[in-house]
C-alpha atoms as a PDB file:
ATOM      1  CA  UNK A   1      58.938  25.444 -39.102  1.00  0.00           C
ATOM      2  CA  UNK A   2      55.660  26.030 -37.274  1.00  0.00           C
ATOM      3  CA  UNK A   3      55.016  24.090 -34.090  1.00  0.00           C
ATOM      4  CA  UNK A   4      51.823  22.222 -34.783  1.00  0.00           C
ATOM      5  CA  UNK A   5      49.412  22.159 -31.207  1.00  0.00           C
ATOM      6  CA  UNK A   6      48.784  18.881 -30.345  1.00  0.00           C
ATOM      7  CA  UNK A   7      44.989  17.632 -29.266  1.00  0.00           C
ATOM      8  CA  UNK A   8      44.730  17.172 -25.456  1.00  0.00           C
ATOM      9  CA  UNK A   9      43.121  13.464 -25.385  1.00  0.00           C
ATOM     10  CA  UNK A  10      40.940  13.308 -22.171  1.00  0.00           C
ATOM     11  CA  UNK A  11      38.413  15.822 -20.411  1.00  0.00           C
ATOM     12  CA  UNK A  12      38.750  18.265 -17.995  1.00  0.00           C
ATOM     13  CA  UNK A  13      37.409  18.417 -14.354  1.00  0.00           C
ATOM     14  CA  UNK A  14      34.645  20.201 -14.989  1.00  0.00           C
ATOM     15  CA  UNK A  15      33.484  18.030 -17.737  1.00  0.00           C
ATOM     16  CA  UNK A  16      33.230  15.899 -15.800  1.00  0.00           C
ATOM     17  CA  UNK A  17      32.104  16.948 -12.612  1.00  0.00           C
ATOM     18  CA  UNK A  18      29.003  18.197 -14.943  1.00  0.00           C
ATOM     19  CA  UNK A  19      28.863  14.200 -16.165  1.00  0.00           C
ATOM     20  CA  UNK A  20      28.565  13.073 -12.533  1.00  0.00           C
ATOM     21  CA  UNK A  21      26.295  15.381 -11.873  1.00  0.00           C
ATOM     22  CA  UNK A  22      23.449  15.105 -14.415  1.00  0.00           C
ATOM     23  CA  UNK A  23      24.354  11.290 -14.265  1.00  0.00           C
ATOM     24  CA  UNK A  24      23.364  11.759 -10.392  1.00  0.00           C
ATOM     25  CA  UNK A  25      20.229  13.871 -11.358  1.00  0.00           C
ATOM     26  CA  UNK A  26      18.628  11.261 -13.412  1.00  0.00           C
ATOM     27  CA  UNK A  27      19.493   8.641 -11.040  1.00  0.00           C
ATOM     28  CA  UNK A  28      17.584  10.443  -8.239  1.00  0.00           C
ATOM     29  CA  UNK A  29      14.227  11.101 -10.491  1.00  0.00           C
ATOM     30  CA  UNK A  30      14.005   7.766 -11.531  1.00  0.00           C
ATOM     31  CA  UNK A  31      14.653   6.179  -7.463  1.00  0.00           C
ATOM     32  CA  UNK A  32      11.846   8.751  -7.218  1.00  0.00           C
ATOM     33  CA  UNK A  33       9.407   7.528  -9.649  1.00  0.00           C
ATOM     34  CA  UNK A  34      10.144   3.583  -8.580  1.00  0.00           C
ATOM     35  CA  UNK A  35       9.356   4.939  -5.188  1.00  0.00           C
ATOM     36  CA  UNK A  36       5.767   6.040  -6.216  1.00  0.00           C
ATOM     37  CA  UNK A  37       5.246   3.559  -8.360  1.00  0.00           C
ATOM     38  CA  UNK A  38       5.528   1.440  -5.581  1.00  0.00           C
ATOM     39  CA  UNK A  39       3.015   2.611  -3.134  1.00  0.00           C
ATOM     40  CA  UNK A  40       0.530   3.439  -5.673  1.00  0.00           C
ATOM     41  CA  UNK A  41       0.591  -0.716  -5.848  1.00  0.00           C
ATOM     42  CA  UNK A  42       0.389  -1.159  -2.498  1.00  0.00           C
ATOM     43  CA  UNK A  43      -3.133   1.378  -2.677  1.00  0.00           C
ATOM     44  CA  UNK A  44      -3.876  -1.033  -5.304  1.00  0.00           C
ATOM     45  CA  UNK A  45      -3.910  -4.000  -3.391  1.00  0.00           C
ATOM     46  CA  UNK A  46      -5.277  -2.441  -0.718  1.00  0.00           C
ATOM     47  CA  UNK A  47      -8.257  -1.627  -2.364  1.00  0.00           C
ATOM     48  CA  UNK A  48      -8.298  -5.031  -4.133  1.00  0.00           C
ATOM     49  CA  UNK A  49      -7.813  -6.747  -0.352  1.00  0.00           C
ATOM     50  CA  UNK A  50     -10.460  -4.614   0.883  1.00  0.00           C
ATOM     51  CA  UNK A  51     -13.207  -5.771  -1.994  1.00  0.00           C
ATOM     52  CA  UNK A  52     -12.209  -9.485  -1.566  1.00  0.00           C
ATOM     53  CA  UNK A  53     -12.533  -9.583   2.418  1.00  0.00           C
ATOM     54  CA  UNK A  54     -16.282  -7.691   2.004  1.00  0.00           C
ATOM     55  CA  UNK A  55     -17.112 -10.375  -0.574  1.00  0.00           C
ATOM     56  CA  UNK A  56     -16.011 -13.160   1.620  1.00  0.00           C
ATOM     57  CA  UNK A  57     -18.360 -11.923   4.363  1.00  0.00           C
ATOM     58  CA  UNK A  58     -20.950 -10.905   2.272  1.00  0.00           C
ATOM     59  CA  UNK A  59     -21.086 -14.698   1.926  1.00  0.00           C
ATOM     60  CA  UNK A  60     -20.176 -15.388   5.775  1.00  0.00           C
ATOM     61  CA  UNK A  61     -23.657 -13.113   5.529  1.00  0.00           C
ATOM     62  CA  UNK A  62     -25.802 -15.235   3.666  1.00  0.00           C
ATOM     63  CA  UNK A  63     -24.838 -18.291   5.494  1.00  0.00           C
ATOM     64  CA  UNK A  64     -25.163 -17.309   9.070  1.00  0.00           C
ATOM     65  CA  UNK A  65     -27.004 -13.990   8.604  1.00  0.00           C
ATOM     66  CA  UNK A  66     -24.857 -12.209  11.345  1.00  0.00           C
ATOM     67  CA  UNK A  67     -21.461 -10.773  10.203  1.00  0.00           C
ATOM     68  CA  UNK A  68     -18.547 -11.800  12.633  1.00  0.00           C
ATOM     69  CA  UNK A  69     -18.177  -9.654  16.099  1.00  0.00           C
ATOM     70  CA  UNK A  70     -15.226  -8.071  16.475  1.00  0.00           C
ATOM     71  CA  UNK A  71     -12.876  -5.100  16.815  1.00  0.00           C
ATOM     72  CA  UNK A  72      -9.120  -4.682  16.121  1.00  0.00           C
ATOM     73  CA  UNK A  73      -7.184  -5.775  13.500  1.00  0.00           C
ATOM     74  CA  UNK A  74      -7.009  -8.461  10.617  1.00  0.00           C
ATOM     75  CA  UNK A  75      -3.986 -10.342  11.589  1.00  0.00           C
ATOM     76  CA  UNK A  76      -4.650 -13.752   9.958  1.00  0.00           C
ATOM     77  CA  UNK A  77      -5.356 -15.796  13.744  1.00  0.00           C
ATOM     78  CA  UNK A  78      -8.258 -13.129  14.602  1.00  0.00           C
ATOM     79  CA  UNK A  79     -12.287 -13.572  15.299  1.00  0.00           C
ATOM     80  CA  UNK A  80     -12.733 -12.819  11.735  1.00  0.00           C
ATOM     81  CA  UNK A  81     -10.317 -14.580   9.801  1.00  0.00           C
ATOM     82  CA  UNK A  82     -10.942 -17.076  11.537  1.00  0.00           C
ATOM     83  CA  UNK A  83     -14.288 -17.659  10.899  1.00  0.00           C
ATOM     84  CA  UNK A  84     -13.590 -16.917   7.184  1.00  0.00           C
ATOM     85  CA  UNK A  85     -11.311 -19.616   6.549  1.00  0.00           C
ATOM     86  CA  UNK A  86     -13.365 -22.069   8.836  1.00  0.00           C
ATOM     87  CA  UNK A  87     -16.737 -21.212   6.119  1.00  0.00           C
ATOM     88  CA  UNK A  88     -14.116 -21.671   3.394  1.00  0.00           C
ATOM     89  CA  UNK A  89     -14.659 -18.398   1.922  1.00  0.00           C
ATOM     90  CA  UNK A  90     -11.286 -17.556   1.916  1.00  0.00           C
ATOM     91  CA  UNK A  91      -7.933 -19.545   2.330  1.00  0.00           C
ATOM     92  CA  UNK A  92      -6.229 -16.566   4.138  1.00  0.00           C
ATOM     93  CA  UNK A  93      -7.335 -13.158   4.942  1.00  0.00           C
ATOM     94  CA  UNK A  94      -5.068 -11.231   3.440  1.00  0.00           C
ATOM     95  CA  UNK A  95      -2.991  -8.231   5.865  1.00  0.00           C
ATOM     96  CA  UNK A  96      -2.059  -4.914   4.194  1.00  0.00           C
ATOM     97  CA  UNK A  97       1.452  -4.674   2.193  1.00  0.00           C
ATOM     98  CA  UNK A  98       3.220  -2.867   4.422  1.00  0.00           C
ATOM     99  CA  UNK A  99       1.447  -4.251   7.678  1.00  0.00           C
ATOM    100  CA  UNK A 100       3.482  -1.475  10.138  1.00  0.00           C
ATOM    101  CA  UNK A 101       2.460   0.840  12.919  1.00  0.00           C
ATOM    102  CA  UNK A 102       2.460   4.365  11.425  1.00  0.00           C
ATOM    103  CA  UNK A 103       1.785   7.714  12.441  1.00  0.00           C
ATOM    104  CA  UNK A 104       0.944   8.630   8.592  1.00  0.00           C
ATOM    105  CA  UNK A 105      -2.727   7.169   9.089  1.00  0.00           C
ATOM    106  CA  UNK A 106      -4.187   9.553  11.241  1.00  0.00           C
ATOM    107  CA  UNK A 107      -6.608   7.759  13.887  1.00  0.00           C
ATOM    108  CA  UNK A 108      -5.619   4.159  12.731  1.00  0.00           C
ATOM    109  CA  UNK A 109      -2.673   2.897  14.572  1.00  0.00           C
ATOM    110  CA  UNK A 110      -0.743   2.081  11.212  1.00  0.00           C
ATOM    111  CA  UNK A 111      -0.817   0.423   7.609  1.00  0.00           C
ATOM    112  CA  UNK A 112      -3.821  -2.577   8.734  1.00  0.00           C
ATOM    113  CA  UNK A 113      -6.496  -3.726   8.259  1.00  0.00           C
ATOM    114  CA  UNK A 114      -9.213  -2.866  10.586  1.00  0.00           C
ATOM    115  CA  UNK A 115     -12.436  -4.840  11.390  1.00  0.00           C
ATOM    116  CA  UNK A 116     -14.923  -3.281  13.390  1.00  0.00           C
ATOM    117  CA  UNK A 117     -18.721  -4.993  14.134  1.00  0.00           C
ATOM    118  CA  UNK A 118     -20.118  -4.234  17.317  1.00  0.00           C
ATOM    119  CA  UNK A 119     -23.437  -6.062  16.929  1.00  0.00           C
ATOM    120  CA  UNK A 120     -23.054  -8.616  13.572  1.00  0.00           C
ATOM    121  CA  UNK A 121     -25.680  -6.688  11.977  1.00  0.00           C
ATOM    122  CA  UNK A 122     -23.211  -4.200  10.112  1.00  0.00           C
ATOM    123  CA  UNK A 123     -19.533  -3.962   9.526  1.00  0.00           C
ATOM    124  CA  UNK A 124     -16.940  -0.981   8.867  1.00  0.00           C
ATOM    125  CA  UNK A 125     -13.449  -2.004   7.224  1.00  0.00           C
ATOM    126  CA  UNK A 126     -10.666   0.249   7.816  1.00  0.00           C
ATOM    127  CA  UNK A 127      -7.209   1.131   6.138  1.00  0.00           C
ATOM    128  CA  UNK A 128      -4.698   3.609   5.048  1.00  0.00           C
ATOM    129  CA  UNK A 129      -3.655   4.463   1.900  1.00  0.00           C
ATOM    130  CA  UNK A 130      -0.124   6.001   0.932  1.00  0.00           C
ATOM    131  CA  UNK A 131      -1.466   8.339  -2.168  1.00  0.00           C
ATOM    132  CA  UNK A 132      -4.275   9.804  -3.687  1.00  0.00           C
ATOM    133  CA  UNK A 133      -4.127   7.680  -7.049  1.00  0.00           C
ATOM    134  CA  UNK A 134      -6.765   5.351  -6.168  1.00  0.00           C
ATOM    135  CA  UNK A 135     -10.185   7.225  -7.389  1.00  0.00           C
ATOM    136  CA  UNK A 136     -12.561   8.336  -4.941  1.00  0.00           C
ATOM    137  CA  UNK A 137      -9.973   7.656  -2.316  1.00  0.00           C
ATOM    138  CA  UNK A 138      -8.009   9.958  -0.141  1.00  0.00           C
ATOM    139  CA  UNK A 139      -4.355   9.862   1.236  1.00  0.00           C
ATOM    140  CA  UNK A 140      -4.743   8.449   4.920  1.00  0.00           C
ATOM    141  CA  UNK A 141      -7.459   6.610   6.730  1.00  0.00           C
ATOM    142  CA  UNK A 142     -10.374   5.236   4.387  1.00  0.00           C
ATOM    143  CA  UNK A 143     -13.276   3.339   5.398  1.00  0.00           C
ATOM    144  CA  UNK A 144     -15.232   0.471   3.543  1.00  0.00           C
ATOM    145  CA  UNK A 145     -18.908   0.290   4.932  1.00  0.00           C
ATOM    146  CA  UNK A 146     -21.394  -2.257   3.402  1.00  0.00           C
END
């Protein structure tokens, strides 16, 4: 009689050392894409912030026809938010997503939001942005000017 082979049940190293690592692989691209994903939302809201504080003192404008003087950051107890909230034209002034010193903004000290009026007659809003998927916008320092 012939000796019939039996079927090894199970798989070898290799196998799966090759499972772990494409498993591994996949993991890594998507941790990647979540990782983008989230700072082009930040630049989102950044931009959104941005629009929302110029609106509020394009009204703080029209009332008082001199635009807050100051120059540093938005930090929610400053000059400017101050005097925002106190014309009720917003509830808060809202500080940037990450709101951290960084050396990834160039000039600006970090991921804020920067108010600068020397004379109330103009304004120039500062902050950073983490990618270049916002259009028109650049990776780094941006500027909103009136």
């Amino acid at each position: 009689m012939a000796k019939i082979k039996k079927a090894k049940k199970g798989f070898t190293l290799v196998e799966l050392l090759v499972v772990v690592a494409i498993i591994g692989l996949l993991v890594t691209m998507v941790v990647i894409n979540i990782q983008n994903s989230k700072q082009k939302a930040r630049d989102s809201r950044r931009v959104a912030d941005i629009n929302n504080i110029a609106t509020a003192l394009a009204l703080y404008h029209n009332d008082n026809n001199v635009y807050p003087i100051y120059t540093g950051n938005l930090t929610g107890s400053d000059v400017v938010s101050v005097a925002l909230r106190n014309a009720q034209f917003m509830s808060s002034v809202p500080l940037d997503p990450l709101n951290i010193d960084s050396a990834d903004c160039g000039f600006l000290s970090g991921y804020h939001y920067y108010y600068v009026s020397v004379d109330g007659s103009s304004y120039v809003l500062w902050y950073c942005l983490e990618t270049g998927s916002v259009s028109g916008k650049s990776v780094g320092p941006n500027s909103f000017i009136p």
